[in-house]
Protein backbone atom coordinates (compact mmCIF):
# COMPACT_ATOMS: atom_id res chain seq x y z
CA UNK A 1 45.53 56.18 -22.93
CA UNK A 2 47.80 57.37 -20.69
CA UNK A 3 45.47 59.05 -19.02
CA UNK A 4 42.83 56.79 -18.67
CA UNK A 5 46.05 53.95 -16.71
CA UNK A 6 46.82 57.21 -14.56
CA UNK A 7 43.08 57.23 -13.62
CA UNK A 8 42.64 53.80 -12.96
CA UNK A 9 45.82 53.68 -10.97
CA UNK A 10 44.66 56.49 -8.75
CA UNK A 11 41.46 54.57 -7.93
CA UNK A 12 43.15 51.88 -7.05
CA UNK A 13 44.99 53.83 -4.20
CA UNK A 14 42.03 55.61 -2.84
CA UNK A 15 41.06 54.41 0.32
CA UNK A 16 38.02 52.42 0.23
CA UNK A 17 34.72 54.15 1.92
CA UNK A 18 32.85 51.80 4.55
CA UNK A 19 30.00 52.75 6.26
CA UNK A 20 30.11 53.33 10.11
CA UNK A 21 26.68 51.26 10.34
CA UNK A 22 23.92 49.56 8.51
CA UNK A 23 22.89 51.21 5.87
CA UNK A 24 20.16 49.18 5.81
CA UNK A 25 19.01 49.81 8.88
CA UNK A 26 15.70 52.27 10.49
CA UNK A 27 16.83 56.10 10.75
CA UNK A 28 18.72 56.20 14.69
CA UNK A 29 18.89 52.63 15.07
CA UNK A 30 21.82 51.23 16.75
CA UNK A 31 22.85 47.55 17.66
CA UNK A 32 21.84 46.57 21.23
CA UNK A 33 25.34 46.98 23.72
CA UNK A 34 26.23 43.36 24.94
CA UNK A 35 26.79 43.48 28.35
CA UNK A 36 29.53 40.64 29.70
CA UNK A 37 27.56 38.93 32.36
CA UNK A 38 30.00 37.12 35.30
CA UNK A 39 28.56 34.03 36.94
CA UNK A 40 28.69 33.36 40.88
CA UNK A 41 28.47 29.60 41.75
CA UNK A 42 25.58 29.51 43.95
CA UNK A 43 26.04 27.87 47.76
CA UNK A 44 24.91 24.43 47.49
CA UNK A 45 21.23 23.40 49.21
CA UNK A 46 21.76 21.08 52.57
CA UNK A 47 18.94 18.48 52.24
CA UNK A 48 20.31 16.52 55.00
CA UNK A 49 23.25 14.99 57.53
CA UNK A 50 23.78 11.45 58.09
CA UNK A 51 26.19 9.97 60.70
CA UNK A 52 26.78 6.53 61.85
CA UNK A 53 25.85 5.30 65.44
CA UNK A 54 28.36 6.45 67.03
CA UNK A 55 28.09 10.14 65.40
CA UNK A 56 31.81 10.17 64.19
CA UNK A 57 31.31 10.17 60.88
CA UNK A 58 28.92 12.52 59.19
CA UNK A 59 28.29 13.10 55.59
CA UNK A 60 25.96 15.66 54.00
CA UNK A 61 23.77 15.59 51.15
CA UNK A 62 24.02 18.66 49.48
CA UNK A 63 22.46 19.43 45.50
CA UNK A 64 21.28 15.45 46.17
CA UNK A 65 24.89 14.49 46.27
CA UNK A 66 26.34 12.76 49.84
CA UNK A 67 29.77 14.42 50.37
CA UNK A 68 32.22 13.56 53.18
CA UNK A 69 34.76 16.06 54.83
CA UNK A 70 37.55 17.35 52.41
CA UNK A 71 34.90 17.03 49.90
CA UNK A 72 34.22 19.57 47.44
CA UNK A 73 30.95 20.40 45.74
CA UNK A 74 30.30 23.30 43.08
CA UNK A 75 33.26 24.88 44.01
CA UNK A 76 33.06 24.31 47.41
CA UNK A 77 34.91 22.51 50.62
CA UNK A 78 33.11 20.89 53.03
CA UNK A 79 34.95 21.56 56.03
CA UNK A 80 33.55 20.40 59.07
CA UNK A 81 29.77 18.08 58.84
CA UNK A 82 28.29 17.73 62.64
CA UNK A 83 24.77 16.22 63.32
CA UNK A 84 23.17 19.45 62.63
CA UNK A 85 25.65 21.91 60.73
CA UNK A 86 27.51 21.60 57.75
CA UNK A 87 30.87 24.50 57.22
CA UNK A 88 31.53 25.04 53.81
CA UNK A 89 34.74 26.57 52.43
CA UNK A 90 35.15 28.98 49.38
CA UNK A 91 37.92 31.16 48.73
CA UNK A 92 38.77 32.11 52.49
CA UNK A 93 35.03 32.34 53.55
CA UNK A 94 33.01 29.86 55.08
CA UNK A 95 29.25 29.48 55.37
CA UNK A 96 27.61 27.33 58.00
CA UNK A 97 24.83 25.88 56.87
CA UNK A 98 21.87 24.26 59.45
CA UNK A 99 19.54 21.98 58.91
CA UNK A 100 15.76 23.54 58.82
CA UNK A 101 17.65 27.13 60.02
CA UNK A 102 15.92 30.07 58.41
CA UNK A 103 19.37 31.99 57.60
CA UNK A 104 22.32 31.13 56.04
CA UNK A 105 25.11 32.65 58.43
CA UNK A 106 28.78 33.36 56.91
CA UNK A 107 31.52 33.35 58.96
C-alpha cells in the first residue's frame, strides 16, 4: 500500500509532457508565420478647388469631402488651398497637390 501512495505521489510531481506541435498534423507541417502588417494612410485624392469671386477663400474637395484651411482630412492638414494647388501637411512633410498635374510633388 505504501508503495502503491509513493507511486501515485511521484506521478503527480512529474512534469507533464506536451507536444511541441500538432500531433495531428501532416509529417513537416508547420503553422503559417503571421507577419504584422503596418498601415500608411494614403494622401487624399484632389477632385477639385472652389473659391468665391473674389478668390480669397478657397476650399478643396478632397476623398468627396470640401475642407477649408486648418482642416484636416485622413490624417492630414490642409495648409494652404490656391485656385489651382492644394499643400497638405503630415508629420513635417508637405505634399502639393495640382489640379489635373500628372505628379504628386513633396516638398
Amino acid at each position: 500500500m505504501v508503495r502503491l501512495v509513493m507511486m501515485a505521489v511521484a506521478w503527480l510531481m512529474m512534469p507533464q509532457a506536451q507536444a511541441a506541435q500538432d500531433p495531428t498534423a501532416p509529417l513537416g507541417w508547420q503553422a503559417p508565420v503571421v507577419k504584422a502588417t503596418s498601415s500608411r494612410a494614403r494622401l487624399p485624392e484632389l477632385q477639385g478647388i472652389f473659391c468665391d469671386q473674389d478668390g480669397q477663400a478657397c476650399r478643396a474637395i478632397l476623398n468627396s469631402v470640401s475642407v477649408g484651411t486648418g482642416g484636416r482630412i485622413s490624417g492630414y492638414t490642409l495648409s494652404q488651398v490656391t485656385d489651382d494647388f492644394v499643400i497638405l501637411q503630415r508629420g513635417g512633410r508637405q505634399w502639393r497637390l495640382e489640379m489635373f498635374a500628372d505628379n504628386i510633388k513633396s516638398e
